[in-house]
Protein backbone atom coordinates (compact mmCIF):
# COMPACT_ATOMS: atom_id res chain seq x y z
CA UNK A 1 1.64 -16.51 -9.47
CA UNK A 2 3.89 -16.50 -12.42
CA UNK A 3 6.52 -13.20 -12.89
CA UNK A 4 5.01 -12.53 -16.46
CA UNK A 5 1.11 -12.22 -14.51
CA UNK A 6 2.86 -10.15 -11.23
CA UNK A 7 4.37 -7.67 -14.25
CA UNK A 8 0.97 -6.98 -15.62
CA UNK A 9 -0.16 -5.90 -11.62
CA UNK A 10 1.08 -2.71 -10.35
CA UNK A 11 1.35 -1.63 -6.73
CA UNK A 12 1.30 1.69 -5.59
CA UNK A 13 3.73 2.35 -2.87
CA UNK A 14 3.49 5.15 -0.05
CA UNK A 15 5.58 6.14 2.49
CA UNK A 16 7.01 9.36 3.01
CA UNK A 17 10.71 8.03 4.47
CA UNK A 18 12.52 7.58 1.25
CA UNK A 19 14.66 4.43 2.83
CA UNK A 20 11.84 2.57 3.51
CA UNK A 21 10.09 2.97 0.20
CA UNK A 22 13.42 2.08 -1.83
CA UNK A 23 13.82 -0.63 0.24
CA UNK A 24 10.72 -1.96 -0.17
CA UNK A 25 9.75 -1.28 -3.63
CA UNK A 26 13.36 -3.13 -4.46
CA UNK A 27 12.16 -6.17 -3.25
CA UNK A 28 8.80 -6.25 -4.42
CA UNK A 29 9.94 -5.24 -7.93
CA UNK A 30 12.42 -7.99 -7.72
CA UNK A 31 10.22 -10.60 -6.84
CA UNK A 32 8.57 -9.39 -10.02
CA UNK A 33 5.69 -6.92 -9.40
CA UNK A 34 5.72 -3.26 -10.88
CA UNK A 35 5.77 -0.64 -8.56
CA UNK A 36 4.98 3.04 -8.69
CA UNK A 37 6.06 4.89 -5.90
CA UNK A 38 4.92 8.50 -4.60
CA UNK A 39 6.38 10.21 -0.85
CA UNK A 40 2.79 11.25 0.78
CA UNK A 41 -1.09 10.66 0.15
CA UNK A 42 -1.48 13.44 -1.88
CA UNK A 43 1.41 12.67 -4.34
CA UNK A 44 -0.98 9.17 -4.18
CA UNK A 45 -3.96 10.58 -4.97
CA UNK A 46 -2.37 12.01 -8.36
CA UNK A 47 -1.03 9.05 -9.16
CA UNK A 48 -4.39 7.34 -8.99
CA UNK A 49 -6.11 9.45 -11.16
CA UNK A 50 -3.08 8.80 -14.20
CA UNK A 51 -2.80 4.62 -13.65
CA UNK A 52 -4.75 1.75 -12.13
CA UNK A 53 -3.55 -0.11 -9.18
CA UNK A 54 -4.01 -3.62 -8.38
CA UNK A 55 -2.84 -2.64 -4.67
CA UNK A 56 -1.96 0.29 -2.94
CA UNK A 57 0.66 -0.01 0.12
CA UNK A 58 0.78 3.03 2.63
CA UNK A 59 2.08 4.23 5.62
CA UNK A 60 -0.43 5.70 8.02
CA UNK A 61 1.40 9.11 9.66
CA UNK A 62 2.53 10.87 6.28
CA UNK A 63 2.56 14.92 5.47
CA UNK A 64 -0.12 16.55 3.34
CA UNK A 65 -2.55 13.41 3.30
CA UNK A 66 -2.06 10.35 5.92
CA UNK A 67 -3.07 6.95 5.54
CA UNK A 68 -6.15 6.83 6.34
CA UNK A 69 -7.44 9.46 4.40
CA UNK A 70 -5.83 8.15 1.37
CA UNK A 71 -7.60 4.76 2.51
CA UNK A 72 -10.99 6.36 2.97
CA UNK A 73 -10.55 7.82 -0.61
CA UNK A 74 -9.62 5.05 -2.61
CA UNK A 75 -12.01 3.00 -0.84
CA UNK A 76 -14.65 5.55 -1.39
CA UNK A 77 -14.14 5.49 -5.04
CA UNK A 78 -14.30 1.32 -5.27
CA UNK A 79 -10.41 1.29 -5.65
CA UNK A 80 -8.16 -1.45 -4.71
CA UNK A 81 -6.84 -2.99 -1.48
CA UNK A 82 -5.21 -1.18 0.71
CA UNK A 83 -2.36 -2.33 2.96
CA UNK A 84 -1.79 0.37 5.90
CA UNK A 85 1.45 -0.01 7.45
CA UNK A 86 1.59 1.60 10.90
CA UNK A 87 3.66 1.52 14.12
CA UNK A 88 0.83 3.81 16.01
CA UNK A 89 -2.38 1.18 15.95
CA UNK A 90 -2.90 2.33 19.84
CA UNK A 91 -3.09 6.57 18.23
CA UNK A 92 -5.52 5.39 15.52
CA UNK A 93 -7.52 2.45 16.94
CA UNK A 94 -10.74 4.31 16.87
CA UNK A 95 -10.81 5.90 13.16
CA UNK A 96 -9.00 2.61 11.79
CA UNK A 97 -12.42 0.20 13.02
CA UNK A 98 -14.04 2.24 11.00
CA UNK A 99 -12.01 1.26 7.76
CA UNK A 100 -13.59 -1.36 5.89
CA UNK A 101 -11.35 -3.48 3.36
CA UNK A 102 -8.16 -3.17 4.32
CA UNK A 103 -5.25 -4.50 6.02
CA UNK A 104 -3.03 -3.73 8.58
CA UNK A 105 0.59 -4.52 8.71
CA UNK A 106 1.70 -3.25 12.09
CA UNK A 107 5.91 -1.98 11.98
CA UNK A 108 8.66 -2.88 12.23
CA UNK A 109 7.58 -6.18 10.54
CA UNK A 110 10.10 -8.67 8.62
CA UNK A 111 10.40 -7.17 5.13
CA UNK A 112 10.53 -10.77 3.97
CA UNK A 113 6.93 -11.80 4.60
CA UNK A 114 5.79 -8.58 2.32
CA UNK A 115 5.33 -10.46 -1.48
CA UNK A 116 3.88 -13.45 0.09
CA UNK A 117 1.34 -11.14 1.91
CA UNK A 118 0.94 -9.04 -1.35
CA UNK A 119 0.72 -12.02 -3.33
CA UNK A 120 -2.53 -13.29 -0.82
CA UNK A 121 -4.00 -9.69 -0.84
CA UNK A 122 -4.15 -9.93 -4.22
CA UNK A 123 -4.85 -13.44 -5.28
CA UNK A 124 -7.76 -13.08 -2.31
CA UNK A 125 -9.02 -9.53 -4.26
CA UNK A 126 -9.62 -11.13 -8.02
């Protein structure tokens, strides 16, 4: 996938610690992608209703709206794919089977391996 096509696809990124988000939106927006960012699933939600997303990243334990919530909703309203970041799969097992498409990226993880894995979320969702 070529940097002018990865400009035209934006990613929605959610995490409510700041660090992480920066961090992370850096290097997806440096290996070309345009990212949006927003601090909880209800700052999200907003977002969703201004722009379209070609992928929404999230966290799972956030204030005002978690993860899956925000993942039931955009799912719910035929949005995009969803990848759920989470270092708590054993607190959520239950209400995360019943989640249907979307991905789970279990923390800490190797902040390397995220635009390949964003790149095959989203070649996989056209």
């Amino acid at each position: 996938m070529n940097t002018k096509k990865k400009d035209s696809l934006q990613i929605l990124l959610v995490d409510d610690d700041r660090g992480i988000r920066s961090s992370m939106a850096e290097l997806l927006s440096s290996d070309g992608y345009s990212v949006v960012e927003a601090a909880d699933g209800l700052e999200a939600s907003l977002k969703m209703k201004n722009q379209n997303f070609s992928l929404v990243i999230t966290d799972l334990n956030m204030p005002k709206k978690d993860g899956i919530k925000l993942a039931n909703e955009i799912i719910s309203a035929g949005g995009p794919p969803v990848l759920l970041m989470t270092g708590e799969l054993e607190n959520y097992d239950i209400k995360l089977k019943s989640l249907k498409n979307i991905m789970l990226l279990p923390k800490p993880f190797n902040p390397k391996i995220l635009p390949a894995l964003v790149a095959k979320i989203l070649n996989s969702a056209k």
